[in-house]
Protein backbone atom coordinates (compact mmCIF):
# COMPACT_ATOMS: atom_id res chain seq x y z
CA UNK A 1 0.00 0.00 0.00
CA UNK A 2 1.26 2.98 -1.30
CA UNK A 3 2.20 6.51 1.05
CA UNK A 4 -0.74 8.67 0.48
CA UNK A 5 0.24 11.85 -1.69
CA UNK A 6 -1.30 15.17 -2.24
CA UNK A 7 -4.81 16.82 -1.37
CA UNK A 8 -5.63 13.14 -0.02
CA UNK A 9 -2.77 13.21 2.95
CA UNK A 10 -3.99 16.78 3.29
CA UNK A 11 -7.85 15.86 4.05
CA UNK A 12 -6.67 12.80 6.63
CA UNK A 13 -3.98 14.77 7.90
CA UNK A 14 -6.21 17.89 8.97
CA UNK A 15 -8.65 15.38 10.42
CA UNK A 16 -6.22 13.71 12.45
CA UNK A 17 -5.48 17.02 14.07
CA UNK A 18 -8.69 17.57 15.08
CA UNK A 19 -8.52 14.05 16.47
CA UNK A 20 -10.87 11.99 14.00
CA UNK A 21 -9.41 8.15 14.94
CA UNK A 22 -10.41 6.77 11.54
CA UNK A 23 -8.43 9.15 10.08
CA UNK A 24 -5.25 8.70 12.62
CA UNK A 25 -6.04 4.74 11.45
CA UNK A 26 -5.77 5.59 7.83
CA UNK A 27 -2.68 7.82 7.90
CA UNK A 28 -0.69 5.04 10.44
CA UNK A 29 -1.58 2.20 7.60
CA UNK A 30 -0.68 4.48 4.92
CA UNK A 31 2.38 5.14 6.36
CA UNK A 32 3.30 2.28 8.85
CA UNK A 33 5.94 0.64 5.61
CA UNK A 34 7.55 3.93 5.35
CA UNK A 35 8.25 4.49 9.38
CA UNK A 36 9.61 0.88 9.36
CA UNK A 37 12.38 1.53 6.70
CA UNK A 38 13.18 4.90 9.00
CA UNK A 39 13.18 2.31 11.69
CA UNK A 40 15.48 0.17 10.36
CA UNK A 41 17.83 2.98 9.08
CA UNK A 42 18.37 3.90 12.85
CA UNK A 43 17.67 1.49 15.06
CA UNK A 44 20.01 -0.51 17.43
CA UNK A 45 20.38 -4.72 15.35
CA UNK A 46 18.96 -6.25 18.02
CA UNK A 47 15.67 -3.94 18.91
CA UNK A 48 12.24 -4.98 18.29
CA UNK A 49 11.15 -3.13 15.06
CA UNK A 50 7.86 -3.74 15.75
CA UNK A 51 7.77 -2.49 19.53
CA UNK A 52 9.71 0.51 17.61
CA UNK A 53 6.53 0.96 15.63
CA UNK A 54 3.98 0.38 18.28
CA UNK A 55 5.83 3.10 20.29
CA UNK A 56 5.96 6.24 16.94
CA UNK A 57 2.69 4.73 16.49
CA UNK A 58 1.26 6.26 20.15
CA UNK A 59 3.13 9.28 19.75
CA UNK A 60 1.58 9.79 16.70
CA UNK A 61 -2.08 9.02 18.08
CA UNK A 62 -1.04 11.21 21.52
CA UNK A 63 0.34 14.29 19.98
CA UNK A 64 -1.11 15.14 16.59
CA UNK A 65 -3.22 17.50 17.88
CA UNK A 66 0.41 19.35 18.27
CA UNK A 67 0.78 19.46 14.53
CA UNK A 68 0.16 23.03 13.42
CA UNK A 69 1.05 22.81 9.45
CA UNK A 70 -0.53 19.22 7.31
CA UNK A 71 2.68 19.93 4.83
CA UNK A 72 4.88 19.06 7.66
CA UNK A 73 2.91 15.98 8.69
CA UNK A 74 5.52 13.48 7.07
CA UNK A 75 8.81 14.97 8.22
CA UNK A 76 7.29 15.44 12.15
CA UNK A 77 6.46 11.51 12.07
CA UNK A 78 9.79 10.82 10.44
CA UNK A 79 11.37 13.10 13.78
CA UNK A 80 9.12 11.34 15.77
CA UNK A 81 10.45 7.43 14.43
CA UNK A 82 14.32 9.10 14.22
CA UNK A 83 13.72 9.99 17.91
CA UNK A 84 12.58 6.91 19.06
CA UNK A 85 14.84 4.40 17.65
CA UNK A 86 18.05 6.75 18.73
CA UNK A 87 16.62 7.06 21.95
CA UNK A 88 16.43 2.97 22.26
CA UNK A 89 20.22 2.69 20.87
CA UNK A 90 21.49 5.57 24.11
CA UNK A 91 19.21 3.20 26.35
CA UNK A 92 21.38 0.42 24.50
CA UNK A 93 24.33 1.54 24.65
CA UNK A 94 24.17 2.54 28.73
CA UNK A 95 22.87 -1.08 29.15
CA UNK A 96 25.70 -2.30 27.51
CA UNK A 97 28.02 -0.19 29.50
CA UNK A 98 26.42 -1.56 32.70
CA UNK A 99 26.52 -4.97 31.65
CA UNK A 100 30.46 -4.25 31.18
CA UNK A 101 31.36 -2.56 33.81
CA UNK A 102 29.44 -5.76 36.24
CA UNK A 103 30.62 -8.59 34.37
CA UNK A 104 32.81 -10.63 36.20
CA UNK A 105 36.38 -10.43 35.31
CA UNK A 106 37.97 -9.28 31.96
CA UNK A 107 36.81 -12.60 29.93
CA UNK A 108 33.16 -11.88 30.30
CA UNK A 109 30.83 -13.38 27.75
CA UNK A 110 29.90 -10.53 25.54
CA UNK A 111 25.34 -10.57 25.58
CA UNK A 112 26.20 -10.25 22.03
CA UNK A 113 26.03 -13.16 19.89
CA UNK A 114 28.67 -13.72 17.32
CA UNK A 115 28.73 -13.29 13.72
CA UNK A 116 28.87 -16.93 13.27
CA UNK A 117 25.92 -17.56 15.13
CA UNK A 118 24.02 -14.49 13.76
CA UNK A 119 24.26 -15.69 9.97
CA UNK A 120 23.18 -19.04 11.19
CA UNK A 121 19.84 -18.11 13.09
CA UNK A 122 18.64 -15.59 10.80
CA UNK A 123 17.05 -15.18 7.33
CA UNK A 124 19.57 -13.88 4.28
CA UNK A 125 17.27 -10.33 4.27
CA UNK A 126 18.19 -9.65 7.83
CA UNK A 127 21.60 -10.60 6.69
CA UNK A 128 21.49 -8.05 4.53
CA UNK A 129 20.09 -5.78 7.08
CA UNK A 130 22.84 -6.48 9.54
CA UNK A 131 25.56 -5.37 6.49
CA UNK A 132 23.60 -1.96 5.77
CA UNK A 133 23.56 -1.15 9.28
CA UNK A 134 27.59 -0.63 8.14
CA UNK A 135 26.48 2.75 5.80
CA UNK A 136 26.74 5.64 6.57
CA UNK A 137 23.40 7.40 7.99
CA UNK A 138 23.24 10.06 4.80
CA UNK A 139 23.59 6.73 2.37
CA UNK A 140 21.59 3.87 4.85
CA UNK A 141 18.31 5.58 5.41
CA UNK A 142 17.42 6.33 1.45
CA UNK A 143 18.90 3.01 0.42
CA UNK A 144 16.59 1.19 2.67
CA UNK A 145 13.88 3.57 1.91
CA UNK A 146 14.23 2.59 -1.83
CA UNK A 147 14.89 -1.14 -1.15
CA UNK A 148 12.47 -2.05 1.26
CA UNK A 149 9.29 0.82 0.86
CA UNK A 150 10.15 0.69 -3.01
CA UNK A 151 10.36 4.83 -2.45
CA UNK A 152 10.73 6.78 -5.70
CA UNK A 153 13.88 8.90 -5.60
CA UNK A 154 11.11 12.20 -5.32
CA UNK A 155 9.40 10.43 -2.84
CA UNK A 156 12.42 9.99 -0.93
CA UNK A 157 13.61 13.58 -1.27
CA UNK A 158 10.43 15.20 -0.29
CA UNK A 159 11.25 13.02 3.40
CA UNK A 160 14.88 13.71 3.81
CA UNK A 161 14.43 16.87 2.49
CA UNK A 162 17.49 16.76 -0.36
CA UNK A 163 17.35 17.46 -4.27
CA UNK A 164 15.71 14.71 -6.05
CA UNK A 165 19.27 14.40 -7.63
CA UNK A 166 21.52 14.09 -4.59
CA UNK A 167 19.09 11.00 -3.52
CA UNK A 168 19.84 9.17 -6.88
CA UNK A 169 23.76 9.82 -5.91
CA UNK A 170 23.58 8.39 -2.17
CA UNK A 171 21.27 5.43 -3.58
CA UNK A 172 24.07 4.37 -6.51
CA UNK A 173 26.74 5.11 -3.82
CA UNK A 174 24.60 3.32 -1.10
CA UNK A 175 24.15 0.55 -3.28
CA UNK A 176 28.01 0.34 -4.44
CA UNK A 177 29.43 -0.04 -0.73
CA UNK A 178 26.51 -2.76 0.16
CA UNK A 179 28.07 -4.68 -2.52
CA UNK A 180 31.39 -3.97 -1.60
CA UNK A 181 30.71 -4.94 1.68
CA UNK A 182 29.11 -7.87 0.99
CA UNK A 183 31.53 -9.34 -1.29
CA UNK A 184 34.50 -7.97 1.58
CA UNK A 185 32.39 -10.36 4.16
CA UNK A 186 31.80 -13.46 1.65
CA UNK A 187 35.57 -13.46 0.93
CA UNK A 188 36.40 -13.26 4.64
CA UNK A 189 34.62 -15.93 6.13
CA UNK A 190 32.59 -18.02 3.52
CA UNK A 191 29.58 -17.09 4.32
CA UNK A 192 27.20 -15.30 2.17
CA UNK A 193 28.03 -17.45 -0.97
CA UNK A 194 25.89 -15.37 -3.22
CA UNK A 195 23.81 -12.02 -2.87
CA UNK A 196 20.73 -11.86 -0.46
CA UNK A 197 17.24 -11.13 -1.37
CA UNK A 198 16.52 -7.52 -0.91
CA UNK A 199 17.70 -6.01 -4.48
CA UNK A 200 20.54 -4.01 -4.56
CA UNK A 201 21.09 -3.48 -8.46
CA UNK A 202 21.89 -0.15 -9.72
């Protein structure tokens, strides 16, 4: 299901201000692919992405009514899903520096499992996942909006806010250090012996 465009958005949007739930509804379906590529773009590997989404999900439902301007609906929920999965990777990161700093002796198991293990348990698209995580943020978050929403390149830079242009750029570039990583990792270890599903063609 497509992200709703236009005088449409505009019409649910306005009603979701004033609070109409079947319009909140609508806009969340509309929408609900699109926050989970954000998601993914920023959040920590091993959060929940759907806890993620049931979280922007009752910010968006709890402060609409904030939203003063329907044009800026889409970049306010994309704040709202940036803010929620970098505010799970600081809670992340200080539980990790807990865990650390009460682990018993310097040869602590890490709670982290290892590469080896990772590539075993879990599908080759979350593979794949794992790898992009590796981009930078300016070339990871329209890659996997492309890749995984199927985001035109205007579509894109209407979100993040960039020429139309300078999207096609990160994409091709995005798309050229995926594979560079990925063949990097298959010569490494042996384990990825061909590319995994989620298309990353020029």
């Amino acid at each position: 299901m497509s992200v709703l465009e236009g005088p449409q958005v505009r019409r649910e949007v306005l009603a979701a201000m004033r609070g109409d739930p079947d319009a909140l509804r609508t806009l969340w379906q509309q929408h609900r692919r699109w926050v989970a590529a954000i998601l993914l773009a920023h959040k920590p590997r091993e959060a929940d992405l759907e806890d993620l989404l049931q979280e922007v999900a009752m910010v968006m439902v709890r402060s609409m009514h904030e939203l003063r301007d329907p044009a800026a609906f889409k970049p306010w929920l994309r704040m709202v899903a940036v803010n929620a999965a970098k505010a799970l990777g600081r809670s992340t990161s200080l539980r990790r520096l807990r865990y650390t700093a009460d682990a018993p002796g310097e040869g602590a198991a890490s709670p982290d499992p290892g590469p080896e293990a990772m590539v075993r348990t879990r599908e080759e698209g979350r593979q794949l996942l794992e790898i992009a995580e590796q981009l930078p943020e300016g070339y990871r978050e329209p890659l996997l909006m492309r890749c995984i929403q199927g985001m035109s390149y205007r579509e894109i830079g209407r979100v993040l806010d960039l020429p139309e242009t300078t999207i096609e750029t990160r994409i091709a570039r995005g798309r050229r250090m995926l594979r560079e990583l990925l063949a990097g990792r298959a010569t490494r270890d042996g384990v990825l012996k061909q590319t995994p599903s989620m298309e990353i063609e020029s």
